[in-house]
Protein backbone atom coordinates (compact mmCIF):
# COMPACT_ATOMS: atom_id res chain seq x y z
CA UNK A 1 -11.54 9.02 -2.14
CA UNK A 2 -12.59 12.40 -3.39
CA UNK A 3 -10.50 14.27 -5.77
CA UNK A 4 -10.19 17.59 -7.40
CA UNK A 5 -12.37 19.17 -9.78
CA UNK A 6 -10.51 19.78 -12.80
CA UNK A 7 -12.40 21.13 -16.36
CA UNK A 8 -12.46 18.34 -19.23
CA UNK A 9 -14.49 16.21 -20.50
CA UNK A 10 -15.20 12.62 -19.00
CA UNK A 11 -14.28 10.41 -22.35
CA UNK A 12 -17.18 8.15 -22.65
CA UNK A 13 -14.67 5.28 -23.29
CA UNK A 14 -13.40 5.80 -19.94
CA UNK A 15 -16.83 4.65 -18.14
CA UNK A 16 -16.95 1.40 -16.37
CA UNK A 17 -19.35 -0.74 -17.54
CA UNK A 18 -19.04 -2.87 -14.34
CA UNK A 19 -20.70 0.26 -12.42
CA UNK A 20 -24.27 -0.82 -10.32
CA UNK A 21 -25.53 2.70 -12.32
CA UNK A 22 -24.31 4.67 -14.88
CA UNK A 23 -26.29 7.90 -13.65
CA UNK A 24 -27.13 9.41 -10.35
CA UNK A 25 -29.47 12.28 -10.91
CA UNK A 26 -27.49 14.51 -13.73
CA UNK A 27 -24.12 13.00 -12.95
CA UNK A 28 -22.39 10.38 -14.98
CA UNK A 29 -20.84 7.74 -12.95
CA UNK A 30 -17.24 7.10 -14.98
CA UNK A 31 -15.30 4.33 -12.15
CA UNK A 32 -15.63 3.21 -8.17
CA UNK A 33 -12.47 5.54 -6.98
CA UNK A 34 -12.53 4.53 -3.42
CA UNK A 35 -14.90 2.90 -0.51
CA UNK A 36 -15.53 3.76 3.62
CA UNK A 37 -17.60 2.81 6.12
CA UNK A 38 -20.71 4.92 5.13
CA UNK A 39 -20.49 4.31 1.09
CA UNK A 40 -18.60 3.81 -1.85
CA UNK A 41 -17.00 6.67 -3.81
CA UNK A 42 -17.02 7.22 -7.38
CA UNK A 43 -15.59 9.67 -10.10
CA UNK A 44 -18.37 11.39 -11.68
CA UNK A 45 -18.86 13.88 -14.80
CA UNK A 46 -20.82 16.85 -14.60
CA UNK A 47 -21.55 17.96 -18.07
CA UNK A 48 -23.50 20.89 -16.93
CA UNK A 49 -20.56 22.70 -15.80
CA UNK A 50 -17.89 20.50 -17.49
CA UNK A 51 -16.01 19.09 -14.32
CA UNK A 52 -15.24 15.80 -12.79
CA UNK A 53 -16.66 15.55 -9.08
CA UNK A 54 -16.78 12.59 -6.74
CA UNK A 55 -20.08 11.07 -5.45
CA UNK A 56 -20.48 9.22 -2.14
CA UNK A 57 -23.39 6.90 -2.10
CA UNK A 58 -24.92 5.39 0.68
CA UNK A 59 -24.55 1.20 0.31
CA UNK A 60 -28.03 -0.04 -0.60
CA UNK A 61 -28.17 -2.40 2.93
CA UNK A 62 -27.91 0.99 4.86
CA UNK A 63 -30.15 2.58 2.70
CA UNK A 64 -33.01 0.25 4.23
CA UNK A 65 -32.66 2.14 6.95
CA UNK A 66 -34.47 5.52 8.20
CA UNK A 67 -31.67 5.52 10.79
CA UNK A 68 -28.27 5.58 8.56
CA UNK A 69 -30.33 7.53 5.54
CA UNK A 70 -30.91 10.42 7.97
CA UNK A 71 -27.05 10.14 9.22
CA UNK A 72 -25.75 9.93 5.61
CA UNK A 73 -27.63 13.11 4.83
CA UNK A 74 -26.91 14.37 8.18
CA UNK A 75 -22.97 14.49 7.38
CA UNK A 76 -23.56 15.93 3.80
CA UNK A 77 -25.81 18.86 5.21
CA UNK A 78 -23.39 19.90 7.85
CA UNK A 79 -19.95 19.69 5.89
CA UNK A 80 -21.64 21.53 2.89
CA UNK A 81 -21.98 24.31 5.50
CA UNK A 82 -18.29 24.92 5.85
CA UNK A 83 -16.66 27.19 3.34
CA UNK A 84 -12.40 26.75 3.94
CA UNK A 85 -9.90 25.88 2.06
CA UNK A 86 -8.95 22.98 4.07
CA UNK A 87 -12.23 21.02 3.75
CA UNK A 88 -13.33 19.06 1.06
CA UNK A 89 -16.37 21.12 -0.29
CA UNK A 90 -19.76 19.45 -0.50
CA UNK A 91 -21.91 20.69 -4.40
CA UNK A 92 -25.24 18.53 -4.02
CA UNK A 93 -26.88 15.90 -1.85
CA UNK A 94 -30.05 13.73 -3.66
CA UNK A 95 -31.52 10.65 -4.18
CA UNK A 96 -31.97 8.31 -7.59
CA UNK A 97 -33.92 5.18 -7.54
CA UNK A 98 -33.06 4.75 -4.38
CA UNK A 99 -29.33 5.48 -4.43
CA UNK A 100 -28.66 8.37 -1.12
CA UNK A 101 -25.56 10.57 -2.75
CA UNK A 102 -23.72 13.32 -2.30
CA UNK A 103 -21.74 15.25 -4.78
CA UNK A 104 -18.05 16.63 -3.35
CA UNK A 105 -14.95 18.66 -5.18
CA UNK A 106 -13.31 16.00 -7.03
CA UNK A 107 -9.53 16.30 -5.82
CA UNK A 108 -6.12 15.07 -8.20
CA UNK A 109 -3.35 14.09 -6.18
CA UNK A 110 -3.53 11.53 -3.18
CA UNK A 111 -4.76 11.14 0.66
CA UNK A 112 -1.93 11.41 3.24
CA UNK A 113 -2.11 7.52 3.64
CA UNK A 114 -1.36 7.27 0.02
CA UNK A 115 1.57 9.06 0.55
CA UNK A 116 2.91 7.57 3.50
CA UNK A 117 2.34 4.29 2.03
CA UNK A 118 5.09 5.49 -1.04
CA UNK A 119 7.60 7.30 1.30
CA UNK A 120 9.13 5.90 4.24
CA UNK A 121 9.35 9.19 5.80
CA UNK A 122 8.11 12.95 4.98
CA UNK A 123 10.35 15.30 5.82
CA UNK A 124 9.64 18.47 8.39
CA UNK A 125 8.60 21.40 6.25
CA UNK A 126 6.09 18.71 4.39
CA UNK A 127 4.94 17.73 7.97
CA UNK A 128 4.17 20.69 9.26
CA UNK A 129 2.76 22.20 6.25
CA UNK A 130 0.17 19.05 6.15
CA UNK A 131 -0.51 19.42 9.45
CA UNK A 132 -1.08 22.76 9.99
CA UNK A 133 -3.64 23.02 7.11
CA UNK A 134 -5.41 19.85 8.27
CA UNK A 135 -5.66 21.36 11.72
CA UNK A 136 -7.03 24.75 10.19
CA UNK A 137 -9.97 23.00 8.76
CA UNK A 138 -10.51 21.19 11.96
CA UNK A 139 -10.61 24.28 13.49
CA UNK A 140 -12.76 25.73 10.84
CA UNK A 141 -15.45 23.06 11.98
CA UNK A 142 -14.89 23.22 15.20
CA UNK A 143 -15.84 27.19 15.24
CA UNK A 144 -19.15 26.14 13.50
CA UNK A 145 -19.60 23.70 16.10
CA UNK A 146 -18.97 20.90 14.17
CA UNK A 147 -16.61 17.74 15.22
CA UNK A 148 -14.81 15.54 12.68
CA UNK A 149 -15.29 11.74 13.70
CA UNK A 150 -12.64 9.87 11.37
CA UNK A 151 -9.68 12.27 11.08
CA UNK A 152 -6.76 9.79 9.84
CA UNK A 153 -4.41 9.93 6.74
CA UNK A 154 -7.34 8.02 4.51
CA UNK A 155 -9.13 10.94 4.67
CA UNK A 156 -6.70 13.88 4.55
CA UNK A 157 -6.24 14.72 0.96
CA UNK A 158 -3.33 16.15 -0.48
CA UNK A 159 -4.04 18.27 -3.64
CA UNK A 160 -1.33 18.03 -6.35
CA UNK A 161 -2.20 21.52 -7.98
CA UNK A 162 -2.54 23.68 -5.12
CA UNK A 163 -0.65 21.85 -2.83
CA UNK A 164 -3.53 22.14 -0.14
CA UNK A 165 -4.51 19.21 2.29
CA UNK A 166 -8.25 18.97 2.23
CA UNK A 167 -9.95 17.21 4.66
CA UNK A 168 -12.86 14.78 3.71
CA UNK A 169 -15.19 11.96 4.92
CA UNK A 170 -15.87 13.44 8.22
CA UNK A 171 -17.81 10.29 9.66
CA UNK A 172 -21.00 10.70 11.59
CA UNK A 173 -20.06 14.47 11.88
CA UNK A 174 -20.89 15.26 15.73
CA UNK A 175 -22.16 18.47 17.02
CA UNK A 176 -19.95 19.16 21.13
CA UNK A 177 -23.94 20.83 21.54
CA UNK A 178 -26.18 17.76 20.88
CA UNK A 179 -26.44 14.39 22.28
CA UNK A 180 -25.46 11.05 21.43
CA UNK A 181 -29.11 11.04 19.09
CA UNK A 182 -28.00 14.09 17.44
CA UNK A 183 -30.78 16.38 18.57
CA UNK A 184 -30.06 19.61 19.64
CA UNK A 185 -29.96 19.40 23.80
């Protein structure tokens, strides 16, 4: 799952030397942080600006195909169009060797499921407060015609600093103006 950005360095004795690459274009690859249908997620280091960020990359069987490659990018191009505070932002989309990525806001805390899964219940103000923020980034994307396609707790993030919920992973991101191909009607 993606986490928060925060500014120190990634200690090079906390790299995983079980990773299937330790680059992707100018990001270190430190440890596999979480996986989904379209990719695995990993903590990366950006030494360029001194910040952890998280990297989806595309599974290497999908990346056989024209068909997934275009939806992976697809998803990255139209979430790194939304700017709100509720969204999980989206730094850099590429390809290394083969390896489709895309660079997000690396986020400390936990995602909503996370949560759920260590408290039997959350109380009201929580609730609400998670709630309402998740449904102002939905919103966000809505107004720029965008539709989120795998809202659930997995994906809701809940930032420990700020206290924001972020949402991230939005799927095969649908536009309500194009058709089942994805082409503009």
């Amino acid at each position: 799952m993606p986490r928060h950005a925060r500014t120190e360095s990634a200690p090079e004795s906390n790299v995983d030397e079980h990773l299937p690459f330790a680059r992707l274009g100018h990001y270190e690859i430190v440890r596999k942080i979480g996986h989904g249908g379209m990719g695995d997620v990993y903590l990366g280091y950006e030494q360029a600006l001194d910040r952890k960020v998280a990297i989806k990359v595309l599974p290497a069987d999908l990346a056989r195909s024209d068909d997934f490659v275009r939806r992976f990018r697809t998803e990255a191009t139209a979430v790194a169009k939304l700017n709100h505070p509720n969204i999980v932002p989206i730094h850099f989309i590429g390809e290394d060797e083969g390896h489709h990525f895309y660079v997000m806001q690396f986020v400390e805390g936990e995602s909503l499921a996370e949560r759920l899964a260590h408290h039997e219940r959350l109380d009201v103000v929580e609730t609400l407060k998670i709630v309402e923020q998740a449904l102002a980034g939905l919103a966000a994307a809505h107004d720029r015609g965008m539709v989120h396609r795998d809202i659930k707790p997995g994906n809701i993030l809940l930032d420990s600093r700020s206290g924001r919920a972020l949402l991230a992973d939005f799927g095969l991101v649908k536009s309500p103006k194009s058709s089942a191909t994805g082409k503009p009607r």
